[in-house]
C-alpha atoms as a PDB file:
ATOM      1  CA  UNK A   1       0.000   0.000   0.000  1.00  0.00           C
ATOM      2  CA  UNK A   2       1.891   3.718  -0.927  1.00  0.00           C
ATOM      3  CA  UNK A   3       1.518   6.536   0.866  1.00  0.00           C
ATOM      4  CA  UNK A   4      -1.224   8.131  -1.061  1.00  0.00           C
ATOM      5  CA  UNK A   5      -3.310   5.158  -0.556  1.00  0.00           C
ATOM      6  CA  UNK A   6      -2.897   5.211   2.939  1.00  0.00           C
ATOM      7  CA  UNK A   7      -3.307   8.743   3.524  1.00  0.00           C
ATOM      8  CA  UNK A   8      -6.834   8.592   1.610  1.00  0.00           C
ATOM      9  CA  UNK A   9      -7.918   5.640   3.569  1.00  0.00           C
ATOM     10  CA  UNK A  10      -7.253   7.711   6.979  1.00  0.00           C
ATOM     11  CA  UNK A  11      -9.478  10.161   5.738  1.00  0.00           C
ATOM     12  CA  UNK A  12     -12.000   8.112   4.938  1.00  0.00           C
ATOM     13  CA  UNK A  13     -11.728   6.537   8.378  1.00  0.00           C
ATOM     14  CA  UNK A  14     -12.083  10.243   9.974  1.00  0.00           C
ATOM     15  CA  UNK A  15     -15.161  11.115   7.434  1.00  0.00           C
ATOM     16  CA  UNK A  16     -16.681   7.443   8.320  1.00  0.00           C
ATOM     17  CA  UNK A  17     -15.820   8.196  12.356  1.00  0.00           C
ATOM     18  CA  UNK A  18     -17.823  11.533  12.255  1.00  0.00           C
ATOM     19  CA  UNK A  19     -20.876  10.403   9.674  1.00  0.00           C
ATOM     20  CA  UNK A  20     -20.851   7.852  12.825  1.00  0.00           C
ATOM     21  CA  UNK A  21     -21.551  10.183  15.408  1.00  0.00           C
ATOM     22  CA  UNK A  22     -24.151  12.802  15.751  1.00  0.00           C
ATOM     23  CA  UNK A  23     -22.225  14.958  18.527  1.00  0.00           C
ATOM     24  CA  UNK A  24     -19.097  15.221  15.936  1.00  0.00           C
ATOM     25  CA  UNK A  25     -21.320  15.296  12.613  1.00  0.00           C
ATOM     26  CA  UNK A  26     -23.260  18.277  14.663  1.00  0.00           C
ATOM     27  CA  UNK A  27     -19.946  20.116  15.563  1.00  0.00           C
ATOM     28  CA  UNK A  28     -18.635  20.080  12.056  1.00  0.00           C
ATOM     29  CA  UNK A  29     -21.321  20.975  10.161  1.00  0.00           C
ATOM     30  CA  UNK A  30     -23.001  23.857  12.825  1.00  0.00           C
ATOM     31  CA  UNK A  31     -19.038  25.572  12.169  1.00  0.00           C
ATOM     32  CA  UNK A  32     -19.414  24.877   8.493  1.00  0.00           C
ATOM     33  CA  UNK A  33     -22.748  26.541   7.750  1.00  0.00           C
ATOM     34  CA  UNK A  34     -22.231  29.206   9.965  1.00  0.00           C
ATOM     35  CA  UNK A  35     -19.103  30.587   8.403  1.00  0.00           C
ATOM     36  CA  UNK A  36     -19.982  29.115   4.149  1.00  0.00           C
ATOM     37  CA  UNK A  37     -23.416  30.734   4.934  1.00  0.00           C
ATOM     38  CA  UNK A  38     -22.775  33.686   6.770  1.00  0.00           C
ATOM     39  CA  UNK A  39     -19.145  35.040   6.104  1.00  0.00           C
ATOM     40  CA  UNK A  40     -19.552  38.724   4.885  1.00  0.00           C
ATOM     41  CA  UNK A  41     -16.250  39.941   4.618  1.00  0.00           C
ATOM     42  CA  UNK A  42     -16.305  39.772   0.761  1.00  0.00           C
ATOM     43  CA  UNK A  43     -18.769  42.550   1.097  1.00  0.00           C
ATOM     44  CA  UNK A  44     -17.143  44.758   2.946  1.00  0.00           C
ATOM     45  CA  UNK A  45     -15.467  46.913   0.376  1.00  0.00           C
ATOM     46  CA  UNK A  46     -19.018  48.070  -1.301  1.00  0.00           C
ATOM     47  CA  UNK A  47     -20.927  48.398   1.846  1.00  0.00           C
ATOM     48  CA  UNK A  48     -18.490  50.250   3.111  1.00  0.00           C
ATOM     49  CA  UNK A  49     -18.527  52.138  -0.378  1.00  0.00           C
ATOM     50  CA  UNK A  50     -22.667  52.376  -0.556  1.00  0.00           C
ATOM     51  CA  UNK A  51     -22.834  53.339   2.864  1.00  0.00           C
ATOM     52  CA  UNK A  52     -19.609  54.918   4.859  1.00  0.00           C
ATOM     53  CA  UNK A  53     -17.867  56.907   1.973  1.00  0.00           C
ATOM     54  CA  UNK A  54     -15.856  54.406   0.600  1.00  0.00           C
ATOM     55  CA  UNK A  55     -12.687  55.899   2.823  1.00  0.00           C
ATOM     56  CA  UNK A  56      -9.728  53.056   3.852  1.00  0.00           C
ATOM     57  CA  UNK A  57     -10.657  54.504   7.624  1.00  0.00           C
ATOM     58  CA  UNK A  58     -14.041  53.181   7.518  1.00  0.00           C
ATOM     59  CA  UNK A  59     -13.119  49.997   5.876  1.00  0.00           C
ATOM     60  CA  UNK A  60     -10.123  49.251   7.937  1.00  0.00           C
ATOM     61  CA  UNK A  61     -12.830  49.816  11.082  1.00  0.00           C
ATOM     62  CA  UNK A  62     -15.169  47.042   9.444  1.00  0.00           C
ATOM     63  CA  UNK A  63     -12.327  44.979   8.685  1.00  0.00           C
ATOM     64  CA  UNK A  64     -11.013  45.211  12.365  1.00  0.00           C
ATOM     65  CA  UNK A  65     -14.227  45.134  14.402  1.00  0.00           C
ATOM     66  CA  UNK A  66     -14.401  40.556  14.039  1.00  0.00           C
ATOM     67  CA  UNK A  67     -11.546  40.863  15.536  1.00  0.00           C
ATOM     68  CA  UNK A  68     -11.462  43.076  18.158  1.00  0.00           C
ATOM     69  CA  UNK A  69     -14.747  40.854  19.169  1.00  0.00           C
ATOM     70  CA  UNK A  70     -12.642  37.622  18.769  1.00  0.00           C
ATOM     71  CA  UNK A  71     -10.446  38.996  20.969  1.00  0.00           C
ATOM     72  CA  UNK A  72     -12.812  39.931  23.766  1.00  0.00           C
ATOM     73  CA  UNK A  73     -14.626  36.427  23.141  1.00  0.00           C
ATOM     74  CA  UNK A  74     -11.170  34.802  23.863  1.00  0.00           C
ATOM     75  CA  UNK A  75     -11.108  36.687  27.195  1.00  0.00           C
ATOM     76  CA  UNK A  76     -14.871  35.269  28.194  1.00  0.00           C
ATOM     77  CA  UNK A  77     -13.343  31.951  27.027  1.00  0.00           C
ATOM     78  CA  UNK A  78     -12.665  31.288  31.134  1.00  0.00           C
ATOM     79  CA  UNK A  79     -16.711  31.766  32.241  1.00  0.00           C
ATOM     80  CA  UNK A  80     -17.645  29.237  29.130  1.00  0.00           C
ATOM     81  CA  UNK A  81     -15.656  26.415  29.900  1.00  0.00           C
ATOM     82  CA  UNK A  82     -18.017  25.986  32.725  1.00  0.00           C
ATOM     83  CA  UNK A  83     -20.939  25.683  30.558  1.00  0.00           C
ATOM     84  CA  UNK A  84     -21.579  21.883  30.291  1.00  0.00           C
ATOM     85  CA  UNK A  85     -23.988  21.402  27.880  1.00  0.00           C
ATOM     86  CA  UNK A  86     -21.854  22.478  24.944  1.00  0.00           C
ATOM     87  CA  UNK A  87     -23.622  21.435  21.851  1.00  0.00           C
ATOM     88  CA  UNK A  88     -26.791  23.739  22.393  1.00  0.00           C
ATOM     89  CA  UNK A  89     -24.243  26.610  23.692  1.00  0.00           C
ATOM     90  CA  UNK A  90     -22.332  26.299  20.042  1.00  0.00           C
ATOM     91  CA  UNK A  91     -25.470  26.057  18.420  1.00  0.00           C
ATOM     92  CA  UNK A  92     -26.647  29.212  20.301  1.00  0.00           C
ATOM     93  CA  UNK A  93     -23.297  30.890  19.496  1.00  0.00           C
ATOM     94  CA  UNK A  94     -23.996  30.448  15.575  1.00  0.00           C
ATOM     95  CA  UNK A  95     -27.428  32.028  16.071  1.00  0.00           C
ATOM     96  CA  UNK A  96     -26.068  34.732  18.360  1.00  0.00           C
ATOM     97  CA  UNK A  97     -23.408  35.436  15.453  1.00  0.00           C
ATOM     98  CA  UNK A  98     -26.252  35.524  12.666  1.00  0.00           C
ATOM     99  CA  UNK A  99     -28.310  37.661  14.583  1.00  0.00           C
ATOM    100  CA  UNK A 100     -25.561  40.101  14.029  1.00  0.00           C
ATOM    101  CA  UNK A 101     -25.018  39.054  10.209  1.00  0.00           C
ATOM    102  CA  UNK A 102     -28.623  40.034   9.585  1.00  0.00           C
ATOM    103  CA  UNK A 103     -28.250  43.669  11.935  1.00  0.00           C
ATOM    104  CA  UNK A 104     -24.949  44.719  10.141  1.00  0.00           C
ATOM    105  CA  UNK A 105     -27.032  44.421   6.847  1.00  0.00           C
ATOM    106  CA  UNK A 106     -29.586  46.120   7.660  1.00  0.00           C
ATOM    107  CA  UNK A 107     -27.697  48.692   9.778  1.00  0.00           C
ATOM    108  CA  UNK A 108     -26.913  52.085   8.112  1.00  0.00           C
ATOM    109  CA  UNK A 109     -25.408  53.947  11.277  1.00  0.00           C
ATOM    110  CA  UNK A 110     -21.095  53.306  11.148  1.00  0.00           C
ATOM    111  CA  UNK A 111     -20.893  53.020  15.098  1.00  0.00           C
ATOM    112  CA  UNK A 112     -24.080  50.117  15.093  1.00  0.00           C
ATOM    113  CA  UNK A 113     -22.299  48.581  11.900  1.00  0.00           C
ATOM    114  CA  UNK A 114     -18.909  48.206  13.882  1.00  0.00           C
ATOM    115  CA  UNK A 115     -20.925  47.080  17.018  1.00  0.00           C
ATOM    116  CA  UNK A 116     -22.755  44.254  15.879  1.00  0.00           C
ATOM    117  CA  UNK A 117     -19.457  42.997  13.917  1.00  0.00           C
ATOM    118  CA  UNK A 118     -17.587  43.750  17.001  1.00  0.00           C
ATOM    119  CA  UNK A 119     -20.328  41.186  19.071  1.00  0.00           C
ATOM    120  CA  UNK A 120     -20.657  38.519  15.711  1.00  0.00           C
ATOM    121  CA  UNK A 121     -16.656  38.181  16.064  1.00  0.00           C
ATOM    122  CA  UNK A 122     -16.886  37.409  19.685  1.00  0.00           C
ATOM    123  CA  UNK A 123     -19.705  34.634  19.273  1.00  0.00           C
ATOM    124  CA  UNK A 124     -18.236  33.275  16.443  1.00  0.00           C
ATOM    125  CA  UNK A 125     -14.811  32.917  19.100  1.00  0.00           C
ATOM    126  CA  UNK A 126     -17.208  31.344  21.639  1.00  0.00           C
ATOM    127  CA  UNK A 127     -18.629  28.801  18.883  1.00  0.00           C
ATOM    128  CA  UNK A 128     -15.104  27.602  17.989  1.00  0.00           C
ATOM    129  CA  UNK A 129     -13.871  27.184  21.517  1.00  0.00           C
ATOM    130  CA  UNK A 130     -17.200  25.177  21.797  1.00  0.00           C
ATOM    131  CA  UNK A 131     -16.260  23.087  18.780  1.00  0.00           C
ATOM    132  CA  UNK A 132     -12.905  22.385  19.690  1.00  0.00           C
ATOM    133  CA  UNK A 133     -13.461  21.509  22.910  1.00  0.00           C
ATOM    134  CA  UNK A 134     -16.122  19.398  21.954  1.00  0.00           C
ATOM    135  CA  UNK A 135     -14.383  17.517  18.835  1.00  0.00           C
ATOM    136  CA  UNK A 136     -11.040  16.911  21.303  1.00  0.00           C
ATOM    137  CA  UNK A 137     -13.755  15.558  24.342  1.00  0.00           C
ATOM    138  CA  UNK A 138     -15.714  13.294  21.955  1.00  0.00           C
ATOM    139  CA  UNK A 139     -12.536  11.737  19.748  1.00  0.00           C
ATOM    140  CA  UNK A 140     -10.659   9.147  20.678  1.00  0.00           C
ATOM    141  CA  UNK A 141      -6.772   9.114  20.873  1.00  0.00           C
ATOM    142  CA  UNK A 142      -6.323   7.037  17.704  1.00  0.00           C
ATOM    143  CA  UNK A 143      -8.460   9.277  15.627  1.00  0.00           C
ATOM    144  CA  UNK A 144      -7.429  12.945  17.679  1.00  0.00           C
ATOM    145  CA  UNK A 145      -4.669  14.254  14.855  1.00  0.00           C
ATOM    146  CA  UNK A 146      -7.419  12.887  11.880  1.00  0.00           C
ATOM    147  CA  UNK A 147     -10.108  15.201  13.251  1.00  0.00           C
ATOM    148  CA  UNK A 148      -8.237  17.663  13.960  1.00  0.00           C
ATOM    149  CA  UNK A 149      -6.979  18.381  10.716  1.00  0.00           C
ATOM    150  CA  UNK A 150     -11.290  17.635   9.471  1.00  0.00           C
ATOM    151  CA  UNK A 151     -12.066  20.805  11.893  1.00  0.00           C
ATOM    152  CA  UNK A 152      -9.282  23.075  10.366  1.00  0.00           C
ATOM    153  CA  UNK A 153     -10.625  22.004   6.778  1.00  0.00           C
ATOM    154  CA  UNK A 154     -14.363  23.098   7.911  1.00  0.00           C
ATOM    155  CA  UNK A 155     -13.408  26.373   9.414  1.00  0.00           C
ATOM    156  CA  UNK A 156     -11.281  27.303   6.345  1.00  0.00           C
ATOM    157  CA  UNK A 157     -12.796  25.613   3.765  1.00  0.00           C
ATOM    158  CA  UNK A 158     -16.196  27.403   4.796  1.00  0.00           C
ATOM    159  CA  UNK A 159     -14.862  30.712   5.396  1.00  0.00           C
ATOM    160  CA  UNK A 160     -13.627  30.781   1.983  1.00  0.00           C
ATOM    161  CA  UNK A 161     -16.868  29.157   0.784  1.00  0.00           C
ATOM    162  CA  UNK A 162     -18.989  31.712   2.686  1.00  0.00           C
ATOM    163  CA  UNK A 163     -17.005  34.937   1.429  1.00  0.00           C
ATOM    164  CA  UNK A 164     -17.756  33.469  -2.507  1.00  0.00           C
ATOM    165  CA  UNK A 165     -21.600  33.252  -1.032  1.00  0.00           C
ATOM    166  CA  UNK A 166     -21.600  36.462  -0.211  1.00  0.00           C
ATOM    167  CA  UNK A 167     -19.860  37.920  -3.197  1.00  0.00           C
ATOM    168  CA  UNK A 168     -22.231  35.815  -5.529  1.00  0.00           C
ATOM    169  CA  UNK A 169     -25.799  36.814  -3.752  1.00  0.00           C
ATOM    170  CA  UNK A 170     -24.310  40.776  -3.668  1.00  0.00           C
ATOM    171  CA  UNK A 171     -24.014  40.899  -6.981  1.00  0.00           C
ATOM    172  CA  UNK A 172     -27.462  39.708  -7.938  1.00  0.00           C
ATOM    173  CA  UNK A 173     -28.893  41.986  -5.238  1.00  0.00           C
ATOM    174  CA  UNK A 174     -27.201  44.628  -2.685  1.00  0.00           C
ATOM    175  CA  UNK A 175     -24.461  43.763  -0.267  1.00  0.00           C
ATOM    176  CA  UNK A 176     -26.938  44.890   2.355  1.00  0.00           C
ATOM    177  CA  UNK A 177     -29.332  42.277   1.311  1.00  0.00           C
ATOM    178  CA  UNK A 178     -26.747  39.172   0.990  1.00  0.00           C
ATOM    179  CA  UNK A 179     -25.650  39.718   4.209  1.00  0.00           C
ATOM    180  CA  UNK A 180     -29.289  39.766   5.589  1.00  0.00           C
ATOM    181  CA  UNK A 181     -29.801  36.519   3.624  1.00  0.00           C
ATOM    182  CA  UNK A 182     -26.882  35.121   4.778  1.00  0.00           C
ATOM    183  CA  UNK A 183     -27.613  35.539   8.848  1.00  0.00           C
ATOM    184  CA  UNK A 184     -31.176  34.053   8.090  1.00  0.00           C
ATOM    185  CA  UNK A 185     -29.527  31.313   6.239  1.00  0.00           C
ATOM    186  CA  UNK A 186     -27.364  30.515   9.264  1.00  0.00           C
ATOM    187  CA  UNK A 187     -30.501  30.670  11.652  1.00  0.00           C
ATOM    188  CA  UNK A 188     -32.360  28.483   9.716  1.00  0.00           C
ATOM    189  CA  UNK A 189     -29.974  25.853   9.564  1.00  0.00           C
ATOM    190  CA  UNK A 190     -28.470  26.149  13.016  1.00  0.00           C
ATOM    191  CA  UNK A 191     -32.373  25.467  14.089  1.00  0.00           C
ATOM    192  CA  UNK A 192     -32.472  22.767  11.579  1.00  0.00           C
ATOM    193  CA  UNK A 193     -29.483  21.127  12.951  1.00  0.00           C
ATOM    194  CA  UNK A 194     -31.069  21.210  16.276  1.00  0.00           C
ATOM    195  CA  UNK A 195     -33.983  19.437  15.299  1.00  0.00           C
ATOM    196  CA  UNK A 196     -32.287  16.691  13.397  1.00  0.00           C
ATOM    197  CA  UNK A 197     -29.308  16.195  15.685  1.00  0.00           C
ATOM    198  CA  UNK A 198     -30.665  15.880  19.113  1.00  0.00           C
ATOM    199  CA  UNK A 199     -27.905  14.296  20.219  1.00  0.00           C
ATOM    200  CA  UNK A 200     -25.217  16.935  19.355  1.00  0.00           C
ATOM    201  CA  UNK A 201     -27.962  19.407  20.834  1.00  0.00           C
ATOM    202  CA  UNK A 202     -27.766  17.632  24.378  1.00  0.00           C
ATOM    203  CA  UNK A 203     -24.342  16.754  24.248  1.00  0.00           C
ATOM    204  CA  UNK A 204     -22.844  17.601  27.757  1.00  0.00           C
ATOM    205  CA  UNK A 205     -19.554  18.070  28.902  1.00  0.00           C
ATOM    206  CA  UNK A 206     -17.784  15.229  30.519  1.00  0.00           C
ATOM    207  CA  UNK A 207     -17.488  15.706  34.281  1.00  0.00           C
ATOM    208  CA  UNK A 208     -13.933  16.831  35.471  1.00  0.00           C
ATOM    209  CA  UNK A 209     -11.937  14.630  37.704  1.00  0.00           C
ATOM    210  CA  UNK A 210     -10.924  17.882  39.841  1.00  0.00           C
END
């Protein structure tokens, strides 16, 4: 067997592994739709344009505000890690981080624009601690490194994916309006995924030895 053939049949393994189980297939996929559905960055440059004067200021403040909110969602990472029921927290995250998606397009106001990106960064922080912790509590040892490299391919993959979205729907309509559709589209699915993965919805935390 080469290398090449081995290497596929690992990933096939991982994919089999989480197709197997509802709390990883759950974690995956809520990451996945949130950011291939509701990634707006592409459409920063002509909101910014339509709405804010089109100045490298204003755009550089749009740009920045995800990540100032990452940042602060890092700091509340402490307070969640005593959350135990982590699969309905992550799914809540997603929503919380649409919510904003659909404000920001809507919003016309710079300061309420930088605000609600400024909160979306900081729950879409909160849902990846959620899914990491989650994918590293729920995998064994032997498949750890394999799923691993599954989540970085999700949260990637489907930010790239999500910025195309966005860029497609804008031009058929208004970067206002794809970034609307976009937040809806991540509510509706996040909801979705609740319904038909009740398992990754209750999944709780395993109880700490301290």
């Amino acid at each position: 067997m080469t290398k090449a053939t081995r290497n596929i049949k690992s990933v096939m393994e991982a994919v089999g592994f989480i197709r197997g189980s509802s709390v990883l297939t759950g974690a995956v996929l809520a990451d996945l739709f949130a950011m291939a559905l509701g990634m707006p960055f592409a459409v920063f440059p002509a909101i910014n344009a339509a709405l804010f004067g089109g100045g490298p200021q204003t755009l550089g403040l749009l740009n920045a505000a995800p990540a100032i909110g990452g940042v602060l969602g890092s700091a509340l990472s402490g307070p969640v890690g005593h959350v135990s029921r982590q699969g309905r927290a992550m799914l809540l995250a997603a929503i919380g981080w649409a919510v904003t998606l659909v404000g920001f397009g809507l919003s016309t106001a710079l300061w309420l624009s930088v605000g609600l990106l400024v909160v979306g960064g900081a729950f879409d922080v909160i849902s990846v601690v959620f899914r990491t912790t989650i994918l590293q509590a729920a995998t064994p040892d032997r498949y750890r490194s394999r799923i691993s490299a599954a989540e970085y391919v999700a949260g990637f993959g489907g930010s790239q994916l999500g910025n195309f979205r966005a860029g497609a729907v804008a031009s058929l309509s208004t970067p206002g309006l794809s970034t609307v559709i976009g937040g809806l589209s991540t509510i509706a699915v996040s909801v979705l995924l609740w319904r038909l993965l009740p398992g990754f919805a209750a999944y709780r935390a395993p109880l700490s030895n301290d």
